[in-house]
Structures are given as structure tokens and as C-alpha cells.
N, C-alpha and C. Protein backbone atom coordinates (compact mmCIF):
# COMPACT_ATOMS: atom_id res chain seq x y z
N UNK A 1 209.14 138.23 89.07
CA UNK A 1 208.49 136.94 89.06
C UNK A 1 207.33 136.97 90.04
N UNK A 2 206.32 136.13 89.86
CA UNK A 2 205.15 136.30 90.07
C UNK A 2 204.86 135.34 91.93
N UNK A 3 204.26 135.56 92.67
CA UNK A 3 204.09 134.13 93.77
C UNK A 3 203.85 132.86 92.96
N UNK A 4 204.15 132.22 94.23
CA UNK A 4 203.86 130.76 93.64
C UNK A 4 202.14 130.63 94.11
N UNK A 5 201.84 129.78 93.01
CA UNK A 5 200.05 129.52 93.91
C UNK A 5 199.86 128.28 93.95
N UNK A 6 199.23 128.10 94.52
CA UNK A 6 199.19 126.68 95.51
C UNK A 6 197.98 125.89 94.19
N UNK A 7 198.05 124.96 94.26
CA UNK A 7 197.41 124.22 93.39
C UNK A 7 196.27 122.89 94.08
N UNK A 8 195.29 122.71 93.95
CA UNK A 8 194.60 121.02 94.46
C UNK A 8 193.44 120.66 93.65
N UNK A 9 193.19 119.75 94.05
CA UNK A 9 192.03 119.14 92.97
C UNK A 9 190.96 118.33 93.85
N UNK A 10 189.95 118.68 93.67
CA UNK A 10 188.91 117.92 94.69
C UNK A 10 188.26 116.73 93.71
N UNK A 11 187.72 115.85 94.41
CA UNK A 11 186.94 114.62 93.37
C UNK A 11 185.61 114.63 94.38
N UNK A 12 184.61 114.38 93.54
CA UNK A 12 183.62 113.65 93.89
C UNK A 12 183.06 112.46 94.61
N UNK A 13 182.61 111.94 95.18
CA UNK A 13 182.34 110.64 96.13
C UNK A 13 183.25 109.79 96.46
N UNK A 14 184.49 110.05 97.14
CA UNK A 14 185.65 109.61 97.53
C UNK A 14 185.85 109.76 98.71
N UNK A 15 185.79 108.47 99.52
CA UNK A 15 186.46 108.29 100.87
C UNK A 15 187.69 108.03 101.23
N UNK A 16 188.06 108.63 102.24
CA UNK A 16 189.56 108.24 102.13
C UNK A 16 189.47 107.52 103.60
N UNK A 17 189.99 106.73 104.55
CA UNK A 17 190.31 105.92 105.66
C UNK A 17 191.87 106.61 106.00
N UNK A 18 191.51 107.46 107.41
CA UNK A 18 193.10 107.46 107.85
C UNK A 18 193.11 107.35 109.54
N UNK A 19 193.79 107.21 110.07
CA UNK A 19 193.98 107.19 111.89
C UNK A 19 194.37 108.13 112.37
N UNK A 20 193.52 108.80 112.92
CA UNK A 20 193.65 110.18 113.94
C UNK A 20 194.52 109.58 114.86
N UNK A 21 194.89 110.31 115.64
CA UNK A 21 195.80 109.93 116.68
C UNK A 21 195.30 111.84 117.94
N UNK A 22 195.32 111.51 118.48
CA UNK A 22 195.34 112.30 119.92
C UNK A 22 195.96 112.08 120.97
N UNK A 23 197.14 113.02 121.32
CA UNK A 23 198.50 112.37 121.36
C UNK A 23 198.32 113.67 123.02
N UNK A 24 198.36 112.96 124.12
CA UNK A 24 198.68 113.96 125.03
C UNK A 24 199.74 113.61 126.42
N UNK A 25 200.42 113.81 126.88
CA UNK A 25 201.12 113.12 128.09
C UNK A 25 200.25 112.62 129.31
N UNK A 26 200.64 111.41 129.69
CA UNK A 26 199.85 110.32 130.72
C UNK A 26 199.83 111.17 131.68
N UNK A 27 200.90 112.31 132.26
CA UNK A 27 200.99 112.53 133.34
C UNK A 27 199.45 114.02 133.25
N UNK A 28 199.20 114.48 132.54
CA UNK A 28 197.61 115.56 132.00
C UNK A 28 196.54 114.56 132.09
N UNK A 29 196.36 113.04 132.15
CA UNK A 29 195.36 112.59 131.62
C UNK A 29 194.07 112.96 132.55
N UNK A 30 194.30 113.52 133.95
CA UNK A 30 192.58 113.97 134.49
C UNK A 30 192.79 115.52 134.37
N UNK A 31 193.78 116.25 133.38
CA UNK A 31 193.34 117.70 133.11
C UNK A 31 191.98 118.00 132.53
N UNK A 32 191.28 118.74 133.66
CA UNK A 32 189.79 119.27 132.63
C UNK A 32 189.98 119.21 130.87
N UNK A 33 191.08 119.99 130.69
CA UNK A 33 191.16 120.42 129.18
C UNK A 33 190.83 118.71 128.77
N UNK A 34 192.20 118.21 128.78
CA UNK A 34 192.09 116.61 128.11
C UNK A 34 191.39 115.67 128.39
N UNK A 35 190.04 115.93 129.25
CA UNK A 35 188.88 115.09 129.61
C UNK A 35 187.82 115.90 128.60
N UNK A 36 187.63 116.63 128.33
CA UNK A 36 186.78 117.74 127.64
C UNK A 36 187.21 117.22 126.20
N UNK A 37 188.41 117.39 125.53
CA UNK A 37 188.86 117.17 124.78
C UNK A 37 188.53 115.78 124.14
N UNK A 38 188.89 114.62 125.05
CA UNK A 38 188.40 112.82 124.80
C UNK A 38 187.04 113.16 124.82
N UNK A 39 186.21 113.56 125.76
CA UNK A 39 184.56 113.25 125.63
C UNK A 39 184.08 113.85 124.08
N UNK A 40 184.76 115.09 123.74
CA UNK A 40 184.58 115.40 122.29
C UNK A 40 184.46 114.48 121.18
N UNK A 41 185.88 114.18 121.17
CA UNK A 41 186.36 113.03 120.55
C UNK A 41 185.73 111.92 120.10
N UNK A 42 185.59 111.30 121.38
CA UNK A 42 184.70 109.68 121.41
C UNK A 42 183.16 110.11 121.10
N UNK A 43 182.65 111.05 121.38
CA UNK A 43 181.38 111.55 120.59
C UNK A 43 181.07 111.97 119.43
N UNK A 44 181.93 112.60 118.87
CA UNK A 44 181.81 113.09 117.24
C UNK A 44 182.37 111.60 116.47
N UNK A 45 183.31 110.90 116.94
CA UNK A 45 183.87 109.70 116.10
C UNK A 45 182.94 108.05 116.22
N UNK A 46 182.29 108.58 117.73
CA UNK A 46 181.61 107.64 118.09
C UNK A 46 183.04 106.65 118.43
N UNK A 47 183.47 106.97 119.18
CA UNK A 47 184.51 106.05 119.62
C UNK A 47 184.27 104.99 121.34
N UNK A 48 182.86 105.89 121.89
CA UNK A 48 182.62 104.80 123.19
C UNK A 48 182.72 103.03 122.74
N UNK A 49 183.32 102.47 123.56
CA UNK A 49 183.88 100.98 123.86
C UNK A 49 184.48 100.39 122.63
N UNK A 50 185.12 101.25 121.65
CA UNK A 50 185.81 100.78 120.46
C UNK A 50 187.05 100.32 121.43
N UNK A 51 187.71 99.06 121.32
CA UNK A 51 188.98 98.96 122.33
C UNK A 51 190.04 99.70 121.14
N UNK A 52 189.88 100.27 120.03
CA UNK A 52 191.22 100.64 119.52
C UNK A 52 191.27 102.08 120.15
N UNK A 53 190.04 103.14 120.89
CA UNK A 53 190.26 104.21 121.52
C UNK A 53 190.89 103.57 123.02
N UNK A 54 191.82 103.62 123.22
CA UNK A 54 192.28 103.52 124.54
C UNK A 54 193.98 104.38 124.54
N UNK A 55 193.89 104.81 125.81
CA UNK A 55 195.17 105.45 126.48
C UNK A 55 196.15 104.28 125.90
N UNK A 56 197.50 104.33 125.46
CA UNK A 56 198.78 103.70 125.23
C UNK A 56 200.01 104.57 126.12
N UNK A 57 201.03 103.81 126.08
CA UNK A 57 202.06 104.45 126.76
C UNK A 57 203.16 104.13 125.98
């Protein structure tokens, strides 16, 4: 018997809406890495003063 092959289908001009999440422990939050990491973030998403980008606990 043969592999299995993976199958998908792409469409044309279709947006999809979903919520990233960036998930790191409070107690890392001034690690270089995870300051490097958020400034990424909030720049490619454009996330400066959105209040839904904020730290949660």
C-alpha cells in the first residue's frame, strides 16, 4: 500500500479573521528575547495602543 498524501485546496480572494495569541510567562516579561519578540509583533500587526495587545495574567 501506497503513503497517504496529504490533500488542500486554496481559494482565491478570501480572508479569513483569527486571534494570534503570544503566550509567554509574566515572570520573562523584561527577557531581551520577549521584548524583541513584542516589538516584532506590535510592528508587523501594527498593534501600538490597540488596548486588546496588552499583557493578561
Amino acid at each position: 500500500m501506497g503513503k497517504p498524501r496529504a490533500r488542500g485546496c486554496l481559494w482565491r480572494d478570501v480572508r479569513l479573521d483569527t486571534d494570534l495569541w503570544f503566550i509567554y510567562r509574566v515572570a520573562r516579561e523584561g527577557d531581551p528575547v520577549i521584548r524583541a519578540m513584542l516589538e516584532v509583533l506590535a510592528g508587523t500587526w501594527k498593534l501600538a495602543g490597540d488596548p486588546r495587545a496588552r499583557a493578561t495574567s
